[in-house]
N, C-alpha and C. Protein backbone atom coordinates (compact mmCIF):
# COMPACT_ATOMS: atom_id res chain seq x y z
N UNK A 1 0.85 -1.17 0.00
CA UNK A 1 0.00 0.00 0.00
C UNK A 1 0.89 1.23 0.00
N UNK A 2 0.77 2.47 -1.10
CA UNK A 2 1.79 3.19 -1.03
C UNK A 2 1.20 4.09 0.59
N UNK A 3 2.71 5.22 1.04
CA UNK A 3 2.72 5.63 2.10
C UNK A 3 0.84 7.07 1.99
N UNK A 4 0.49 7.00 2.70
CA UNK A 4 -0.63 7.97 3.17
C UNK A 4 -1.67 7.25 2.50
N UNK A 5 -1.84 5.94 2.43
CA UNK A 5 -3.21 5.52 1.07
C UNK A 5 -3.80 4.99 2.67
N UNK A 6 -3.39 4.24 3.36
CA UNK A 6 -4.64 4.11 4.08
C UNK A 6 -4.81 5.39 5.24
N UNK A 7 -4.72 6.34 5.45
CA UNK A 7 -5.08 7.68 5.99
C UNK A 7 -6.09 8.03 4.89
N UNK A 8 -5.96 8.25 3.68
CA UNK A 8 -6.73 8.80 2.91
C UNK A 8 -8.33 7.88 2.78
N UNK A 9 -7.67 6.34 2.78
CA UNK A 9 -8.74 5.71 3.26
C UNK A 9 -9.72 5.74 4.07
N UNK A 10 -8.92 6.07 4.70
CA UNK A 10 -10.20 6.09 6.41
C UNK A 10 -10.57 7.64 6.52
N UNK A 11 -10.04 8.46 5.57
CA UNK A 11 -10.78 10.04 6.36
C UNK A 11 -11.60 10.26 5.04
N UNK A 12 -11.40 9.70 3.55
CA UNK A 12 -11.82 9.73 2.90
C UNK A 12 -11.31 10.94 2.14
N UNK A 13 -10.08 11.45 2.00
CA UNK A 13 -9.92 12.41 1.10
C UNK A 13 -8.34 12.39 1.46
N UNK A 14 -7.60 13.11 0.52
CA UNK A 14 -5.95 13.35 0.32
C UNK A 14 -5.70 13.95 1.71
N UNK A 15 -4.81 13.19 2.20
CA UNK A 15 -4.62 14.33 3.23
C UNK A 15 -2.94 14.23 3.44
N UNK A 16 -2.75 15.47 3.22
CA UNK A 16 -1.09 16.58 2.81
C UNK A 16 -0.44 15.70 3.76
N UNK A 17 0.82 15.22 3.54
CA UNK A 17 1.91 14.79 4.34
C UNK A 17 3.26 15.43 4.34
N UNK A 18 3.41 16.17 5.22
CA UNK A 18 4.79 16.85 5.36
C UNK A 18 6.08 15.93 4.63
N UNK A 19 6.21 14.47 4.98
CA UNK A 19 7.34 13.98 5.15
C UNK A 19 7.25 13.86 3.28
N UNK A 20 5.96 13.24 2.98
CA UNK A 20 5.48 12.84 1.07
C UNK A 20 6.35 13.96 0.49
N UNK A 21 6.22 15.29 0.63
CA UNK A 21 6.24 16.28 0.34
C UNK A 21 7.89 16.77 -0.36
N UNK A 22 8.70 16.30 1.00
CA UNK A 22 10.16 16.78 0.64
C UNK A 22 10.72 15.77 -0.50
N UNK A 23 12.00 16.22 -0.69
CA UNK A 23 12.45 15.26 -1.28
C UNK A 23 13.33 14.33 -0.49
N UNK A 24 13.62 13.16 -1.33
CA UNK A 24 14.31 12.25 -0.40
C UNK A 24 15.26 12.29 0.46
N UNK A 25 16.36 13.31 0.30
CA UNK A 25 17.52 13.23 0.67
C UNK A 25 16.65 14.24 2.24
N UNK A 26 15.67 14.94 2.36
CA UNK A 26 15.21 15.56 3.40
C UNK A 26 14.55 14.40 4.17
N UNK A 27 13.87 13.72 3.66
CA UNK A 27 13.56 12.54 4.70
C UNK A 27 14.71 11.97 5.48
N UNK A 28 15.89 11.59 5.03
CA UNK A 28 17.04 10.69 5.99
C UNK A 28 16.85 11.54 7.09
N UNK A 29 16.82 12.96 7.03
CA UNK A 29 16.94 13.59 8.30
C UNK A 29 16.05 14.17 9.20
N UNK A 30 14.71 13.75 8.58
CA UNK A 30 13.64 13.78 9.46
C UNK A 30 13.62 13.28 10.71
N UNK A 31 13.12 14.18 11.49
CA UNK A 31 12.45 12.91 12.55
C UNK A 31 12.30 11.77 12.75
N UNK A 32 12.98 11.07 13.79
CA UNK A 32 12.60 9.83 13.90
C UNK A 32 11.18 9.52 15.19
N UNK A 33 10.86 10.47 15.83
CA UNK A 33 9.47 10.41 16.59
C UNK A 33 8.43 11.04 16.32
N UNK A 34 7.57 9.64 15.97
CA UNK A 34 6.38 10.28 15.04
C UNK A 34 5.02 11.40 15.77
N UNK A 35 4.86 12.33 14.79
CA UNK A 35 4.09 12.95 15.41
C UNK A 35 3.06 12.73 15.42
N UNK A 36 1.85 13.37 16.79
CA UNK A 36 1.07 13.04 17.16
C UNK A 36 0.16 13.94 16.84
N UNK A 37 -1.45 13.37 16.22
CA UNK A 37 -2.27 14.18 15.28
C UNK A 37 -2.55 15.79 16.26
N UNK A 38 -2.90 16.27 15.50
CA UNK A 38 -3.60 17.47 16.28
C UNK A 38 -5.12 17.11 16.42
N UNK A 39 -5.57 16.87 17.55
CA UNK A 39 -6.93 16.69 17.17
C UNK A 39 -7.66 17.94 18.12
N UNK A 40 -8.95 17.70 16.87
CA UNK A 40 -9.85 18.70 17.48
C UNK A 40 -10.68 18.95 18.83
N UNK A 41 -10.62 20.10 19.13
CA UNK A 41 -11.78 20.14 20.24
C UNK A 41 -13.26 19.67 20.14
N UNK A 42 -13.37 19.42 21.29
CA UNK A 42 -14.73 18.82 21.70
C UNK A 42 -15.79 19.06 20.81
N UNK A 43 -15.94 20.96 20.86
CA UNK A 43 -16.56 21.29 19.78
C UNK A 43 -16.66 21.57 18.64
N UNK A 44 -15.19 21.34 17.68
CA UNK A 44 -15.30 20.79 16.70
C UNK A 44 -15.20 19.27 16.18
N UNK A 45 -15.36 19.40 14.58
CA UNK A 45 -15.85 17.79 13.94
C UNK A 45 -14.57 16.96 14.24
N UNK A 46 -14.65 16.04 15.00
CA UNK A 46 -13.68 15.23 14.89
C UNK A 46 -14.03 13.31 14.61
N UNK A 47 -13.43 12.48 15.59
CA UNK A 47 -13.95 11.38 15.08
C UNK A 47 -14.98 11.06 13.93
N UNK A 48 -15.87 11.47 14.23
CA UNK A 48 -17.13 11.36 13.56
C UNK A 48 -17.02 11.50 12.07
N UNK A 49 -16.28 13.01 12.07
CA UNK A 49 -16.53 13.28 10.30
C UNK A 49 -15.21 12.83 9.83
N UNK A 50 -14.12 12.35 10.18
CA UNK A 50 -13.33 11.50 9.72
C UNK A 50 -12.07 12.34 9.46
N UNK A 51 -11.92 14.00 10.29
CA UNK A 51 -10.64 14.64 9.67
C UNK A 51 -9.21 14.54 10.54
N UNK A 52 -9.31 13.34 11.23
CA UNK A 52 -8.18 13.24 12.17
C UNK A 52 -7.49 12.07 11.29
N UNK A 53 -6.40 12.03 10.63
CA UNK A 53 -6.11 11.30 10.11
C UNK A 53 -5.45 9.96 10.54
N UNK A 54 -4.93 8.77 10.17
CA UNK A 54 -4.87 7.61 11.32
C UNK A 54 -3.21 7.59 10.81
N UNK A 55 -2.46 7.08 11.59
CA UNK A 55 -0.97 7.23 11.67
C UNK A 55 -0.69 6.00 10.32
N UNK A 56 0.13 5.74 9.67
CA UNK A 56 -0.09 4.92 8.51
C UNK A 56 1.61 3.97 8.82
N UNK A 57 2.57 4.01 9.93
CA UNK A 57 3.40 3.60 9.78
C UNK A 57 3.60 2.79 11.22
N UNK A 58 2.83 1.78 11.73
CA UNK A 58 3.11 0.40 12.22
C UNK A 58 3.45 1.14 13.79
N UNK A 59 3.59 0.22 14.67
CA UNK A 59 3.97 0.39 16.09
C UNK A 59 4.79 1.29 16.25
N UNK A 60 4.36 2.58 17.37
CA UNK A 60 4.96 3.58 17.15
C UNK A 60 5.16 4.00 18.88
N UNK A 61 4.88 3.32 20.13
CA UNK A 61 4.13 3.83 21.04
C UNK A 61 4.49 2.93 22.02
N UNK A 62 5.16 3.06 23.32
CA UNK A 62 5.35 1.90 24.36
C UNK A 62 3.45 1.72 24.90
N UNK A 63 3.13 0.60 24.74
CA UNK A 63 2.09 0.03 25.71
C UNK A 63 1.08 0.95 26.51
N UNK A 64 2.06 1.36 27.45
CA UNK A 64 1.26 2.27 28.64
C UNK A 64 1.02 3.47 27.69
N UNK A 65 1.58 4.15 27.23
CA UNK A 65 1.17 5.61 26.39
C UNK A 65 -0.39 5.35 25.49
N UNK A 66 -0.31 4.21 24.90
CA UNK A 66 -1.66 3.38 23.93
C UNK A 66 -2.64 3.37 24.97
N UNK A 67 -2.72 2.87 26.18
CA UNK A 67 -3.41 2.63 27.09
C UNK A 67 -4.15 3.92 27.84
N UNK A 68 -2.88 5.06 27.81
CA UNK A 68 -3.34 6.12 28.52
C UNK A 68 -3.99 6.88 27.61
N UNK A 69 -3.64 7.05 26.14
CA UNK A 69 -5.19 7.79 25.29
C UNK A 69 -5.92 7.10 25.55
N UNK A 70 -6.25 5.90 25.43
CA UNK A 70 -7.69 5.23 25.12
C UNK A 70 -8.38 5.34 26.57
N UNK A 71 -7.88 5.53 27.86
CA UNK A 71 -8.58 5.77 28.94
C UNK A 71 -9.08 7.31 28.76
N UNK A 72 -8.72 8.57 28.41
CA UNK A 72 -9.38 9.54 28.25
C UNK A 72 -10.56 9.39 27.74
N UNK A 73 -11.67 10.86 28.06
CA UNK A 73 -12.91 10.69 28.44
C UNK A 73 -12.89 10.85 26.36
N UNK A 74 -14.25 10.55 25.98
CA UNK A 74 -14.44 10.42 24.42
C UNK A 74 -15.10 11.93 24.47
N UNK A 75 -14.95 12.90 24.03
CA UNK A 75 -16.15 13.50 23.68
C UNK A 75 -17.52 13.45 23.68
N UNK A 76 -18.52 13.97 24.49
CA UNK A 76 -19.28 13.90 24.39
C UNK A 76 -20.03 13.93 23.14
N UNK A 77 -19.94 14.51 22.09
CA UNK A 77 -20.50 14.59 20.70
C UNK A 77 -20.21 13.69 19.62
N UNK A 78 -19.61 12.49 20.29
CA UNK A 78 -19.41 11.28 19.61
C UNK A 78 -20.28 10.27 20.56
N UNK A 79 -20.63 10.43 21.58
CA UNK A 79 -21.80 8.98 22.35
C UNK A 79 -22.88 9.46 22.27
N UNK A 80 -23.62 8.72 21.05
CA UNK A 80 -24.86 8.34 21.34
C UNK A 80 -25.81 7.63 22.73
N UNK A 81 -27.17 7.75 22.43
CA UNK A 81 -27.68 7.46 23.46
C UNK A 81 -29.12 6.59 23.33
N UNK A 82 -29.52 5.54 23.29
CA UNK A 82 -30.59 4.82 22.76
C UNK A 82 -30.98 4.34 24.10
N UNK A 83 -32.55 3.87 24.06
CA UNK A 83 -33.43 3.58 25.06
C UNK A 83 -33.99 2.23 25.24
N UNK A 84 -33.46 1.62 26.24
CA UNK A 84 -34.04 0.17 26.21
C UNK A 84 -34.32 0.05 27.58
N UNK A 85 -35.89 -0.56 27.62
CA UNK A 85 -36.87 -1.30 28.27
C UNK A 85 -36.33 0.03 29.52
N UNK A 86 -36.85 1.43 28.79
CA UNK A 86 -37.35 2.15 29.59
C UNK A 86 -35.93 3.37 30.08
N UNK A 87 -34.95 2.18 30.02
CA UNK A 87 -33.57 3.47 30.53
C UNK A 87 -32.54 3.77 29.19
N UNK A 88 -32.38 5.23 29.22
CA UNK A 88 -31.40 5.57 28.40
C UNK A 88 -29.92 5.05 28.82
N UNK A 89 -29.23 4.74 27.74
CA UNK A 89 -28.61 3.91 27.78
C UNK A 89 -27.27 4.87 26.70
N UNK A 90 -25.36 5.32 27.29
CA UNK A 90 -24.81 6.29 26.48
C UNK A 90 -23.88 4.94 25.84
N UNK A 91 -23.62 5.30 24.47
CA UNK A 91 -23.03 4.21 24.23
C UNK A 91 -21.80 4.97 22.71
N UNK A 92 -20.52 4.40 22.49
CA UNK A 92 -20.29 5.09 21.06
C UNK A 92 -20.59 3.89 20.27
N UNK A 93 -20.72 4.29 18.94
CA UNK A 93 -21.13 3.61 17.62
C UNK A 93 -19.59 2.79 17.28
N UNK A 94 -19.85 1.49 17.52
CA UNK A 94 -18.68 0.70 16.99
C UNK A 94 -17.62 1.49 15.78
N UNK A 95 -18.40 2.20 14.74
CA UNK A 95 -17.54 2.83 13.93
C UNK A 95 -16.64 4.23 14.73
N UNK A 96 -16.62 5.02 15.47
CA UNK A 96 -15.89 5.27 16.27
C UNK A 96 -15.08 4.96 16.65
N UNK A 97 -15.23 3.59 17.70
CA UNK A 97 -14.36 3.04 18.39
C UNK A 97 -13.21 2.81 17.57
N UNK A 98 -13.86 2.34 16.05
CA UNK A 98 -13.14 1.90 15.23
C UNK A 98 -12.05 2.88 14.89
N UNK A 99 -12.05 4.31 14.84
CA UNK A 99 -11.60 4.63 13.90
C UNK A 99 -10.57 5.70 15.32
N UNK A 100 -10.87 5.47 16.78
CA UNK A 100 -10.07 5.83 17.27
C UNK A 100 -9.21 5.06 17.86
N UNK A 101 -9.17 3.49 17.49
CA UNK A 101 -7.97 2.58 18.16
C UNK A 101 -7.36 2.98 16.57
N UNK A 102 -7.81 3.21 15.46
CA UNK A 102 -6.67 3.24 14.56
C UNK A 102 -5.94 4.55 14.82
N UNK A 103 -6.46 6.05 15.21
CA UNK A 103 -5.41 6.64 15.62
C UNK A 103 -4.76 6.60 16.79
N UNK A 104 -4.74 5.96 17.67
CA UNK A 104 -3.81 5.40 19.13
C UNK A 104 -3.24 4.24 19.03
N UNK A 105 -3.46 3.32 18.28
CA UNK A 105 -3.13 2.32 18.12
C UNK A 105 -3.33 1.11 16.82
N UNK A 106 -2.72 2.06 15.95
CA UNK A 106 -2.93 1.74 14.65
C UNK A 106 -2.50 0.36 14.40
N UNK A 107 -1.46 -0.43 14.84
CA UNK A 107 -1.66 -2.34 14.87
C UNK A 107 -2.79 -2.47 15.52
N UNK A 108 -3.63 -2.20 15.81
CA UNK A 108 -4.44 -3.33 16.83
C UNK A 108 -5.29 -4.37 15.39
N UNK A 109 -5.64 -5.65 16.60
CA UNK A 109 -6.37 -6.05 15.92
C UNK A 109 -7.54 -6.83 16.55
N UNK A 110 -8.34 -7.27 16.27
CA UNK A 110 -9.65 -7.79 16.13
C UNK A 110 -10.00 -9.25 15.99
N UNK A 111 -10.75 -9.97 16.62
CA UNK A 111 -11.13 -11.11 15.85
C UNK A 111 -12.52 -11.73 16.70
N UNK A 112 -13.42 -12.44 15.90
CA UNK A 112 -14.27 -13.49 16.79
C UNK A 112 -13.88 -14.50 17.22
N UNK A 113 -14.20 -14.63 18.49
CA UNK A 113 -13.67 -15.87 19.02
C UNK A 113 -14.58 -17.31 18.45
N UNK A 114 -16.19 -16.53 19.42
CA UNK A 114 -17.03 -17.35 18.98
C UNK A 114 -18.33 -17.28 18.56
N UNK A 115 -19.26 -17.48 17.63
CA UNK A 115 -20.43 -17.42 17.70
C UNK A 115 -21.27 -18.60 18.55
N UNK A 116 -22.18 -18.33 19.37
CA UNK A 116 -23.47 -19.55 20.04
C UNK A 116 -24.70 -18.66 19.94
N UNK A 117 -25.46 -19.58 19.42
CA UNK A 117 -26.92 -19.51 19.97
C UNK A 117 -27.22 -20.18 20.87
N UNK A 118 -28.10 -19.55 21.76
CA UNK A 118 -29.20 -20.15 22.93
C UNK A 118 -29.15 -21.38 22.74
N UNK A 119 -30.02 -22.38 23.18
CA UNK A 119 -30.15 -23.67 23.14
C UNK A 119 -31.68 -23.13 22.61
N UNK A 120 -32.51 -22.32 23.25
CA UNK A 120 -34.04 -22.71 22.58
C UNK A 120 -33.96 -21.55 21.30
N UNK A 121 -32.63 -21.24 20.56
CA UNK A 121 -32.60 -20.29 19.36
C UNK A 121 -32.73 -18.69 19.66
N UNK A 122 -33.36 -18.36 20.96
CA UNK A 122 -33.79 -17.13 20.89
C UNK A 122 -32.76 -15.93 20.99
N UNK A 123 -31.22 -16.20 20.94
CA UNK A 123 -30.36 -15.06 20.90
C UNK A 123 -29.14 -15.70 20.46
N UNK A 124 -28.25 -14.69 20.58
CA UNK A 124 -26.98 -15.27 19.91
C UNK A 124 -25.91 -14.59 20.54
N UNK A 125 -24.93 -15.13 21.30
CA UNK A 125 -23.38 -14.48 21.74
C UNK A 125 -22.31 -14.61 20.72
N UNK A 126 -21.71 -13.29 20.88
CA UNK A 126 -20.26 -13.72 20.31
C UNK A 126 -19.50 -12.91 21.26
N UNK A 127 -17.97 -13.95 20.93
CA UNK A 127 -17.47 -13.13 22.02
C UNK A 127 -16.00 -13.12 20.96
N UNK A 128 -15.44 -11.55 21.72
CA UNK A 128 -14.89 -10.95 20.31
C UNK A 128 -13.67 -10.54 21.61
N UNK A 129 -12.51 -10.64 21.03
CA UNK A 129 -10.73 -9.91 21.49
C UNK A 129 -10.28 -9.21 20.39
N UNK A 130 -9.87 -8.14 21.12
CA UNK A 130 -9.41 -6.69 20.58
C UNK A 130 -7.79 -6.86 21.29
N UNK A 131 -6.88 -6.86 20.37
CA UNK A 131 -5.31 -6.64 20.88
C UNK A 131 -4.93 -5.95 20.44
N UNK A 132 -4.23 -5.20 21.54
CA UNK A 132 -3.57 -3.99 21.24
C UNK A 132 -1.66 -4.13 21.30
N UNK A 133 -0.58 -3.73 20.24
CA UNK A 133 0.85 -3.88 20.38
C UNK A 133 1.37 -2.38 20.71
N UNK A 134 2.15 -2.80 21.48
CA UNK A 134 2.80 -1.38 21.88
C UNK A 134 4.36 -1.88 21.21
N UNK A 135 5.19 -1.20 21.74
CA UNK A 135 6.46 -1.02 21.24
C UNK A 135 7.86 -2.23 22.12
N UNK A 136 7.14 -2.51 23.39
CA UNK A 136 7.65 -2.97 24.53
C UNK A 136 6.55 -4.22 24.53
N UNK A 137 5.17 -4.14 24.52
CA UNK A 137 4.57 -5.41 24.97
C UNK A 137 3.26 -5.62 23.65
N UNK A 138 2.40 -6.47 24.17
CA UNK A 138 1.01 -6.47 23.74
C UNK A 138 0.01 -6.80 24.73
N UNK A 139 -1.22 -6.58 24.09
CA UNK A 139 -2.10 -7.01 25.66
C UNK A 139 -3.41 -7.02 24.90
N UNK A 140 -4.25 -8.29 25.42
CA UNK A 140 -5.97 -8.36 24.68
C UNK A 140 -6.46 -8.37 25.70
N UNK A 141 -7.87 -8.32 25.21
CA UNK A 141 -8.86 -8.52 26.05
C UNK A 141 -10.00 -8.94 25.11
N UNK A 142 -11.14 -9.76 26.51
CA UNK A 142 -12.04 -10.13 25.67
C UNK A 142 -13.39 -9.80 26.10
N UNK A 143 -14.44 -9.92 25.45
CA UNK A 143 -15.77 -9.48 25.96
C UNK A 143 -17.04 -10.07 25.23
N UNK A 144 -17.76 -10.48 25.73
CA UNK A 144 -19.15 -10.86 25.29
C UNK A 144 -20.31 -10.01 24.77
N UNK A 145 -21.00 -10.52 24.07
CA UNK A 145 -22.39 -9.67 23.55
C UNK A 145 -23.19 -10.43 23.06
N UNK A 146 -24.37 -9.89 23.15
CA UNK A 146 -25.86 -10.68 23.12
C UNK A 146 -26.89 -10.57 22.45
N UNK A 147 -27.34 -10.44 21.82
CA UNK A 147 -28.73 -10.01 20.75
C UNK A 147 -30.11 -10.73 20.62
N UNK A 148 -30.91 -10.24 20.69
CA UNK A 148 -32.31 -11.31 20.56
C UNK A 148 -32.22 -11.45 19.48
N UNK A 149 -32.82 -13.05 18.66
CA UNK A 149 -32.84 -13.43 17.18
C UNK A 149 -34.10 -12.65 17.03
N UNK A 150 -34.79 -12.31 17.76
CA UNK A 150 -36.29 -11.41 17.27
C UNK A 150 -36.19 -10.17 17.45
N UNK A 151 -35.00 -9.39 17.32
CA UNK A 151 -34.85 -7.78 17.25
C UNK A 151 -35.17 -7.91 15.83
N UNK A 152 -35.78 -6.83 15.06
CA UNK A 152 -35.90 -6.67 13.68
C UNK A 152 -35.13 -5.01 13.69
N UNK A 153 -34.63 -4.57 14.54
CA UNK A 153 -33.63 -3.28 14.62
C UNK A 153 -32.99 -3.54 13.57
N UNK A 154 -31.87 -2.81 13.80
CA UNK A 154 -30.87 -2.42 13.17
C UNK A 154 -29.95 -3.81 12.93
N UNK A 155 -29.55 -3.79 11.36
CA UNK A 155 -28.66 -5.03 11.29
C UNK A 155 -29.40 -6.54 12.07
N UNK A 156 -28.32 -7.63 11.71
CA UNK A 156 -28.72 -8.77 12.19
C UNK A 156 -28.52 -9.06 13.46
N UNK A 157 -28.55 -10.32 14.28
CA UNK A 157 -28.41 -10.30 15.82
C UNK A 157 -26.55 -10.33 15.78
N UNK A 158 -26.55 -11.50 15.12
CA UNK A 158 -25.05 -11.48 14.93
C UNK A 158 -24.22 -10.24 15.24
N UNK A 159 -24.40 -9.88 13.90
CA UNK A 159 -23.75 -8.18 13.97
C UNK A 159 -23.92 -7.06 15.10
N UNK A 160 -25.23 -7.45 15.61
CA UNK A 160 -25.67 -6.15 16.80
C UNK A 160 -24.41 -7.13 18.11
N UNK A 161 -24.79 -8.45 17.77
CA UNK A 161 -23.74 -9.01 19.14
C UNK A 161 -22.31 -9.16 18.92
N UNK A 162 -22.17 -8.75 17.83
CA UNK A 162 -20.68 -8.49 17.85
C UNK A 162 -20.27 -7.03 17.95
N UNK A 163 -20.80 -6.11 17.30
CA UNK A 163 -20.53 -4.65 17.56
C UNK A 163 -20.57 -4.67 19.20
N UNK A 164 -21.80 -5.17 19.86
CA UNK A 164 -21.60 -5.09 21.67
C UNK A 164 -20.09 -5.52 22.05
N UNK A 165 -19.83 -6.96 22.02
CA UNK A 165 -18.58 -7.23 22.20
C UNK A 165 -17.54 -6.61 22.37
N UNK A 166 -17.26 -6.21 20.58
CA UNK A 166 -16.23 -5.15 20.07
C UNK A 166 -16.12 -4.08 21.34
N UNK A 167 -17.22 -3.48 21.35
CA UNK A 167 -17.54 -1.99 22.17
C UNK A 167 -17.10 -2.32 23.85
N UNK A 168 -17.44 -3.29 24.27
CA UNK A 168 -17.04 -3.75 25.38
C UNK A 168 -16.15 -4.51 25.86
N UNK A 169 -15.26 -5.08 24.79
CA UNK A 169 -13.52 -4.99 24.93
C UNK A 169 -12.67 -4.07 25.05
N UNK A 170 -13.18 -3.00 24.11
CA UNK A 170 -12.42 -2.27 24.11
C UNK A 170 -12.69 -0.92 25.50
N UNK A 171 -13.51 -1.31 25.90
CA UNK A 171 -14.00 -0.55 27.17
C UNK A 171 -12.78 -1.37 28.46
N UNK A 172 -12.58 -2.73 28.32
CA UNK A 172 -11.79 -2.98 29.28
C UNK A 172 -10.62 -2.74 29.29
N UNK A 173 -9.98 -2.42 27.89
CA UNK A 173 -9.08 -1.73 27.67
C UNK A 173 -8.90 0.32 28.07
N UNK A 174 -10.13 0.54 28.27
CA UNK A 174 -9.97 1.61 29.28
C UNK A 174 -10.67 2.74 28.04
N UNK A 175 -11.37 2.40 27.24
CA UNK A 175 -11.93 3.00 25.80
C UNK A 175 -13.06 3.07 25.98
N UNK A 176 -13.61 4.21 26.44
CA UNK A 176 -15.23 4.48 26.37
C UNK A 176 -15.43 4.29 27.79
N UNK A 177 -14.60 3.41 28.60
CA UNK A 177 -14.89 3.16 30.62
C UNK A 177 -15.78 3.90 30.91
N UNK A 178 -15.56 5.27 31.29
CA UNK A 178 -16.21 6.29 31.98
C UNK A 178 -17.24 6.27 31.37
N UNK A 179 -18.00 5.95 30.55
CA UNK A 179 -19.37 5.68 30.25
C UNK A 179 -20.07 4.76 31.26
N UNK A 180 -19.55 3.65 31.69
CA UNK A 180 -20.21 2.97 32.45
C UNK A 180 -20.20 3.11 33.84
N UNK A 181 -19.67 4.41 34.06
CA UNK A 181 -19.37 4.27 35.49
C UNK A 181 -19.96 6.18 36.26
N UNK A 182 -20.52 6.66 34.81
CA UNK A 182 -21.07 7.94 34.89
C UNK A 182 -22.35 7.64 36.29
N UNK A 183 -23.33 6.55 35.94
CA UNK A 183 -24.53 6.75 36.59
C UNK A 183 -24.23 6.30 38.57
N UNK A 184 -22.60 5.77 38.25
CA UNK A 184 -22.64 5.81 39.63
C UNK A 184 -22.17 6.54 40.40
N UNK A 185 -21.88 7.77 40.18
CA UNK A 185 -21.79 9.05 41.10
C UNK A 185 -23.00 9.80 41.58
């Protein structure tokens, strides 16, 4: 993949690279510590509309530094909030999550462990690990999610129980936390 194609990927448009820019013999003497995006304030567009661009060059970051963005609070103007069986409920949109482990932690990766259904059919778990590499270590985690086979919502059960998962791995990784722990103050 040439250098800035998957940044352009994920924000969806060219986006200027200082280093692209020079010529070669100015790169040998670039920087060797990569810089860290500028991102926007709260109240401007960030995650969401896609202008933070994602780092495009592999493990960059000891462990604990990966760990300590993803524990900061998310913006409020990226968590949604949907209502079930009566309580509002703050949650971010898996695509988020997505697109801020790629700027903190652009190796990570993903996988299903497992899909089950119920025994009498009526829901479905999967349970999904999110690993994250730092420079010094790596570290996963894993998490469960659940879906009724009779939601006719959004997407299939599958998919709604794996986006949960996803969302709640990466919460134990310290990503989105303070969401779940707002209603107990």
């Amino acid at each position: 993949m040439a250098p800035g194609a998957l940044a352009r990927l994920l924000v969806g448009r060219r986006v200027p690279s200082p280093l692209l820019a020079r010529p070669f013999a100015a790169k040998a003497h670039a920087s060797r510590r990569p810089q860290e995006p500028d991102f926007p304030s709260e109240d401007e567009d960030d995650f969401a509309g896609g202008v933070v661009p994602a780092p495009t060059e592999g493990i960059t970051k000891p462990l604990a530094e990966v760990l300590r963005e993803l524990g900061k609070r998310v913006p409020e103007s990226l968590v949604k909030t949907r209502v079930d069986d009566g309580f509002a409920i703050k949650y971010i949109p898996w695509h988020i999550v997505n697109k801020i482990l790629n700027v903190h932690a652009p190796e990570w990766s993903g996988e299903v462990r497992s899909i089950v259904y119920s025994s009498d059919g009526k829901s479905v778990s999967v349970v999904y690990r999110v690993t994250l590499h730092g420079t010094d270590a790596e570290i996963y985690r894993e998490a469960t999610g659940t879906a009724s086979v009779d939601d006719t919502g959004y997407g299939d059960p599958v998919q709604k129980a794996e986006a949960m998962a996803f969302r709640r791995a990466c919460a134990r990784l310290g990503l989105g936390l303070h969401l779940y722990h707002e209603d107990m103050s």
